[in-house]
C-alpha atoms as a PDB file:
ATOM      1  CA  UNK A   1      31.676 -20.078  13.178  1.00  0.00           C
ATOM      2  CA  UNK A   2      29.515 -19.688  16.079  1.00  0.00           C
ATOM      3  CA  UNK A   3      29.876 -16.032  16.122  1.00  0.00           C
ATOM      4  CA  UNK A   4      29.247 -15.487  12.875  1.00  0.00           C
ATOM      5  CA  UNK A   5      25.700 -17.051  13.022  1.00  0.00           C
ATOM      6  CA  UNK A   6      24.179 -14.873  15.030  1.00  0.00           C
ATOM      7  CA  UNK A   7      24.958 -11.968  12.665  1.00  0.00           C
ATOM      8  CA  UNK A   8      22.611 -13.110   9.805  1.00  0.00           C
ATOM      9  CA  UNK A   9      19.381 -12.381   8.896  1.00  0.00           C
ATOM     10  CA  UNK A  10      16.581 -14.041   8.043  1.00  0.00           C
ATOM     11  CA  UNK A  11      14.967 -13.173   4.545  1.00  0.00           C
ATOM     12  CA  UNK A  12      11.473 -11.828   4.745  1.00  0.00           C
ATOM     13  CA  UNK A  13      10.099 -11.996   1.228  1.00  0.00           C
ATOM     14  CA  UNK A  14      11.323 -16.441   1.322  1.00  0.00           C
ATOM     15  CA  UNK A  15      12.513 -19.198   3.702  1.00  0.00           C
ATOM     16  CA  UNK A  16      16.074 -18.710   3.738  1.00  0.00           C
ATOM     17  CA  UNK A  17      19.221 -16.482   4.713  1.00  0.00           C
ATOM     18  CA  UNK A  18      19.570 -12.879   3.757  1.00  0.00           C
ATOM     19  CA  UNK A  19      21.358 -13.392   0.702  1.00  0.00           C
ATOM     20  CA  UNK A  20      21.354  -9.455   0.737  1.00  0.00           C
ATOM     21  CA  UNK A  21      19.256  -8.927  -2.886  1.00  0.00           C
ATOM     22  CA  UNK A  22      17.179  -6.168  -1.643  1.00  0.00           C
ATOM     23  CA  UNK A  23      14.145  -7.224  -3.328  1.00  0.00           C
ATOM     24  CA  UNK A  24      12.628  -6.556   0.042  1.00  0.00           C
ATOM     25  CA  UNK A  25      13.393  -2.772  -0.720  1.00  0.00           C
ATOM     26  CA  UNK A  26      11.468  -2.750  -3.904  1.00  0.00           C
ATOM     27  CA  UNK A  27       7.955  -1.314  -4.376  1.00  0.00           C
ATOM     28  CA  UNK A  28       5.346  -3.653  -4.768  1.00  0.00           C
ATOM     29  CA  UNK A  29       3.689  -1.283  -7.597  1.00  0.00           C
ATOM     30  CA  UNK A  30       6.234   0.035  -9.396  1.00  0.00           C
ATOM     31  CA  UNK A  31       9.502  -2.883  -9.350  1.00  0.00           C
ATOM     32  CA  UNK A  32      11.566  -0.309 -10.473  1.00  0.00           C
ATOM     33  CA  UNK A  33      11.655   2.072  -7.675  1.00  0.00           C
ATOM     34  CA  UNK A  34      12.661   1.798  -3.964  1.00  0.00           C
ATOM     35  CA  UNK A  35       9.942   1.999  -1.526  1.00  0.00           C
ATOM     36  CA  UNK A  36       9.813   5.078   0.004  1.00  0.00           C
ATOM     37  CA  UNK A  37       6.768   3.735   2.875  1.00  0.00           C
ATOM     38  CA  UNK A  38       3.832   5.628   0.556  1.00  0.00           C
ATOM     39  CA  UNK A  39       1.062   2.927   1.618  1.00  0.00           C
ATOM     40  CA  UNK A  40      -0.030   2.372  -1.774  1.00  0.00           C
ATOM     41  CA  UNK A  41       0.211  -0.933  -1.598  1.00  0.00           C
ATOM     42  CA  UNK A  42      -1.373  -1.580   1.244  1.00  0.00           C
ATOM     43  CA  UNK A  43      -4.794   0.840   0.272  1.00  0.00           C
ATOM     44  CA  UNK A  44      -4.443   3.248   3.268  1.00  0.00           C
ATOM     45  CA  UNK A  45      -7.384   5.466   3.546  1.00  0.00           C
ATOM     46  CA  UNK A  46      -7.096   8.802   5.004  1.00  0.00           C
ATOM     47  CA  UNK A  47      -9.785   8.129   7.265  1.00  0.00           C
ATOM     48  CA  UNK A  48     -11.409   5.565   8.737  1.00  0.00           C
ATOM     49  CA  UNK A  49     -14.900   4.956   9.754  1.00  0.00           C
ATOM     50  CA  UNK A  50     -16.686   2.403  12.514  1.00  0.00           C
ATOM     51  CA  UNK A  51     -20.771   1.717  12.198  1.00  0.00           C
ATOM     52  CA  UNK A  52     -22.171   1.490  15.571  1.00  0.00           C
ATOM     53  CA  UNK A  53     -25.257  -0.616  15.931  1.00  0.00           C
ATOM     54  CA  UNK A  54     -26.638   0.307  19.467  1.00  0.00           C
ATOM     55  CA  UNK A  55     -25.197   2.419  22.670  1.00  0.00           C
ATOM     56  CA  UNK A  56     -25.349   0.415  25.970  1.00  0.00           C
ATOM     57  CA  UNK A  57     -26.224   2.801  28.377  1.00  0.00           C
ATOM     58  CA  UNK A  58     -25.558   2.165  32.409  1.00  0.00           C
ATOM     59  CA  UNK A  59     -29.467   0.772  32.769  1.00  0.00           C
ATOM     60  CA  UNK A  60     -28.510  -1.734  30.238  1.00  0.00           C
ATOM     61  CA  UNK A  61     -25.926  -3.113  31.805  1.00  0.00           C
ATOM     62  CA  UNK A  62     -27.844  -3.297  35.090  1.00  0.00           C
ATOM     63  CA  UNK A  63     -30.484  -5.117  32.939  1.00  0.00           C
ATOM     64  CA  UNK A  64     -28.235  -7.863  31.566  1.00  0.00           C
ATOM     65  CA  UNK A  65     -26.632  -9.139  34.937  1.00  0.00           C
END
């Protein structure tokens, strides 16, 4: 019984066993369809962009210690 513990998986959509439903497969958007990884879901961007306030040059750090 031991040996067949450490086999199982943990379900990662609820607190239990893997009961092996595959609702973890499913798209989020579309319940019908099996997630193919598109990043729909999750609102990925084709690019990103950073705002950067100030540059800290080398006299600037020499400045502050």
């Amino acid at each position: 019984m031991a040996e067949e513990k450490k086999y199982r998986q943990e379900c990662v959509l609820y607190d239990r066993e893997c009961i092996g439903c595959m609702e973890c497969e499913m798209c989020d958007l579309d319940p019908n369809k099996v997630c193919d990884n598109c990043g729909k879901c999750l609102d990925i961007k084709e690019f990103a962009t950073i705002k950067i306030d100030g540059i800290i040059g080398l006299d600037d750090k020499k400045k502050r210690n």
